[in-house]
N, C-alpha and C. Protein backbone atom coordinates (compact mmCIF):
# COMPACT_ATOMS: atom_id res chain seq x y z
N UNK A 1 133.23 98.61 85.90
CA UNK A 1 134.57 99.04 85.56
C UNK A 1 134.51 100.42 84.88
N UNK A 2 133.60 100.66 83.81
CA UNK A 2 133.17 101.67 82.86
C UNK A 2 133.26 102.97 84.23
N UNK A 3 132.12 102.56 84.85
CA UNK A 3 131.17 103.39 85.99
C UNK A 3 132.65 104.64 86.74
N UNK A 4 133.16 103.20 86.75
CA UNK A 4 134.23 103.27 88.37
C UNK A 4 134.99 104.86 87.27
N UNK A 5 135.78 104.40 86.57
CA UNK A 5 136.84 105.40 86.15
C UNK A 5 136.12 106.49 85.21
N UNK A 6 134.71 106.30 84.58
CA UNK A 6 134.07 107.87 84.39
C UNK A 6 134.14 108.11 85.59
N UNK A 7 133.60 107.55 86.49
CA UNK A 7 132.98 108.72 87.42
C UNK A 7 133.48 109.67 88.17
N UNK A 8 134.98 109.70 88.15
CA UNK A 8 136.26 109.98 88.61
C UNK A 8 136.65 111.37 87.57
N UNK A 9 136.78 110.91 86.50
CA UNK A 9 136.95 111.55 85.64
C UNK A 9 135.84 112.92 85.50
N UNK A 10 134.73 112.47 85.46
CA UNK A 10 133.66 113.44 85.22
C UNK A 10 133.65 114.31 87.11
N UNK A 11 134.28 113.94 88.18
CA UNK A 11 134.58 114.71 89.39
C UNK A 11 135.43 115.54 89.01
N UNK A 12 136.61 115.05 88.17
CA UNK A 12 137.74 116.07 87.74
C UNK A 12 137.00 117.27 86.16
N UNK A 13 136.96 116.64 85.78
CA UNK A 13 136.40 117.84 84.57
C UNK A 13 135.21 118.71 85.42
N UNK A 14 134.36 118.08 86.32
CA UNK A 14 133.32 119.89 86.76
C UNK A 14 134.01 120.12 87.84
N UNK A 15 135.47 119.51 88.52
CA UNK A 15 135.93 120.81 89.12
C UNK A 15 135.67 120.10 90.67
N UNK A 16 134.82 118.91 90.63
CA UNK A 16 134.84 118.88 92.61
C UNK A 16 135.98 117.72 93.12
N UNK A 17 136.90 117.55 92.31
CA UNK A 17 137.88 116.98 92.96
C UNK A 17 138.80 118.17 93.89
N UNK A 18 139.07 119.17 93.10
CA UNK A 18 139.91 119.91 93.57
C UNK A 18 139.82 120.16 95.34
N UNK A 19 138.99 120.19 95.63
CA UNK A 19 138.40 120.69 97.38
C UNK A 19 138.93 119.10 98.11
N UNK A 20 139.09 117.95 97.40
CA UNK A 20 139.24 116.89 98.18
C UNK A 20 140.64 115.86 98.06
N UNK A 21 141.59 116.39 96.72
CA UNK A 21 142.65 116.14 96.58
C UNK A 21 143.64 116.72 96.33
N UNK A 22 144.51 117.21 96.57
CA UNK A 22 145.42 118.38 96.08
C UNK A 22 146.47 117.80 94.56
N UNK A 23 146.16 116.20 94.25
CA UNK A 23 146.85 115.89 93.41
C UNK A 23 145.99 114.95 92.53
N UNK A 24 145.12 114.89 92.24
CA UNK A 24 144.06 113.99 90.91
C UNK A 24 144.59 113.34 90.00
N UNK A 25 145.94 113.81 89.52
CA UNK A 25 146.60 112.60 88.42
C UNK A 25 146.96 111.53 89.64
N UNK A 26 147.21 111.41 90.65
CA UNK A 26 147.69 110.52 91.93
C UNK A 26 146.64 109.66 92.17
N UNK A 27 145.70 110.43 92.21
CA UNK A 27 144.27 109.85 92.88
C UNK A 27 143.89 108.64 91.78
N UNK A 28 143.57 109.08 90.25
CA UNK A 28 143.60 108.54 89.23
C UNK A 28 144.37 107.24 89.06
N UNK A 29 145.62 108.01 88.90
CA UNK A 29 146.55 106.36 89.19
C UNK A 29 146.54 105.20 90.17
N UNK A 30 146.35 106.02 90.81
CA UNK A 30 145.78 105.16 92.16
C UNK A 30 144.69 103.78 92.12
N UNK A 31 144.19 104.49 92.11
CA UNK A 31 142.29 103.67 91.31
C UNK A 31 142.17 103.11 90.22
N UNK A 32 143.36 103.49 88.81
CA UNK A 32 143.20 102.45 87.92
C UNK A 32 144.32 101.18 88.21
N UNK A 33 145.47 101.73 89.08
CA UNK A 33 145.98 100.57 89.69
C UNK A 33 144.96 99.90 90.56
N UNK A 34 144.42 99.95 91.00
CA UNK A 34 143.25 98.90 92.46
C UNK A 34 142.48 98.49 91.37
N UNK A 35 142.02 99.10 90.31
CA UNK A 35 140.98 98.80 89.08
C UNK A 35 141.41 97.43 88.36
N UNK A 36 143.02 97.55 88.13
CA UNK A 36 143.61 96.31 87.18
C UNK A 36 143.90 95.23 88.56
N UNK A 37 144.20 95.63 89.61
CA UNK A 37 144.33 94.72 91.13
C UNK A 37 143.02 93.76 91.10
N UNK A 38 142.05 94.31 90.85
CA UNK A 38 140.45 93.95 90.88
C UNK A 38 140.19 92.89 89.85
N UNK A 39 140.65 93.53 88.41
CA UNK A 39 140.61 92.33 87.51
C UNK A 39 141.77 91.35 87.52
N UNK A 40 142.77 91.27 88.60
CA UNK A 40 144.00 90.41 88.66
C UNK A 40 144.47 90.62 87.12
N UNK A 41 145.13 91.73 86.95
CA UNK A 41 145.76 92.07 86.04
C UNK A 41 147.21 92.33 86.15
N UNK A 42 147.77 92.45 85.76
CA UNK A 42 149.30 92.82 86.07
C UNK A 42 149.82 93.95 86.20
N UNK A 43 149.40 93.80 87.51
CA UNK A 43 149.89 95.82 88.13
C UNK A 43 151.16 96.25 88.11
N UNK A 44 152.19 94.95 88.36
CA UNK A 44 153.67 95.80 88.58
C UNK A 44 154.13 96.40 87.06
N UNK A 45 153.81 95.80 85.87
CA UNK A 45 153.77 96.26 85.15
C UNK A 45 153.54 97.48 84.52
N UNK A 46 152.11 98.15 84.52
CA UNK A 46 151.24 99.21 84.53
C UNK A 46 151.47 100.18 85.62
N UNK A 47 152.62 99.42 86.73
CA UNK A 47 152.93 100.62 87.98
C UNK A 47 154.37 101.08 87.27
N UNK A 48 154.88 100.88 86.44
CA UNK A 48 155.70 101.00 85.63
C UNK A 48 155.74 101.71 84.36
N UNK A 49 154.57 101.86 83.86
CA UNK A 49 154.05 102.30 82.48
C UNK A 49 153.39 103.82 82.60
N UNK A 50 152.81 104.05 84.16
CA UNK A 50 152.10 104.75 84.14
C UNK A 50 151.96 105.90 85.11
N UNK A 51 153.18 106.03 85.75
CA UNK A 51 153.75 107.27 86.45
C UNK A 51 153.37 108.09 86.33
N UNK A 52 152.88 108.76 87.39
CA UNK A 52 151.35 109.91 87.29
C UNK A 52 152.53 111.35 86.92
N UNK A 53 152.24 112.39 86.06
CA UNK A 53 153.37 113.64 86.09
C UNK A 53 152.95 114.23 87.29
N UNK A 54 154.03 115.40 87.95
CA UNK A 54 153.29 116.21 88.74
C UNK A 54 152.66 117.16 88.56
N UNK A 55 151.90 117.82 88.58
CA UNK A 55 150.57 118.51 88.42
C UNK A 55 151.43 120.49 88.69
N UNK A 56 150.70 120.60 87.79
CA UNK A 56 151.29 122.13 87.48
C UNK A 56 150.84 123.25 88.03
């Protein structure tokens, strides 16, 4: 779980997301929604809480 969302994170801070997503807060949200899906957590909730901004 740890693994999954550094490793995402540490793609966005040195910079090699940019070449493969044009939107990374999306991508992000994305994956910690499938992340809480994974632990049968309560996504509609958190799809609610956590509305990615749009990127500047």
């Amino acid at each position: 779980m740890w693994g999954r969302m550094h490793g995402l994170i540490s793609l966005e801070v040195y910079g090699h997301l940019g070449t493969r997503t044009g939107d990374p807060a999306k991508l992000y949200h994305a994956e910690l929604l499938d992340l809480l899906r994974s632990l049968r957590l309560d996504v509609e909730h958190a799809r609610h809480l956590g509305t990615p901004r749009p990127s500047t």
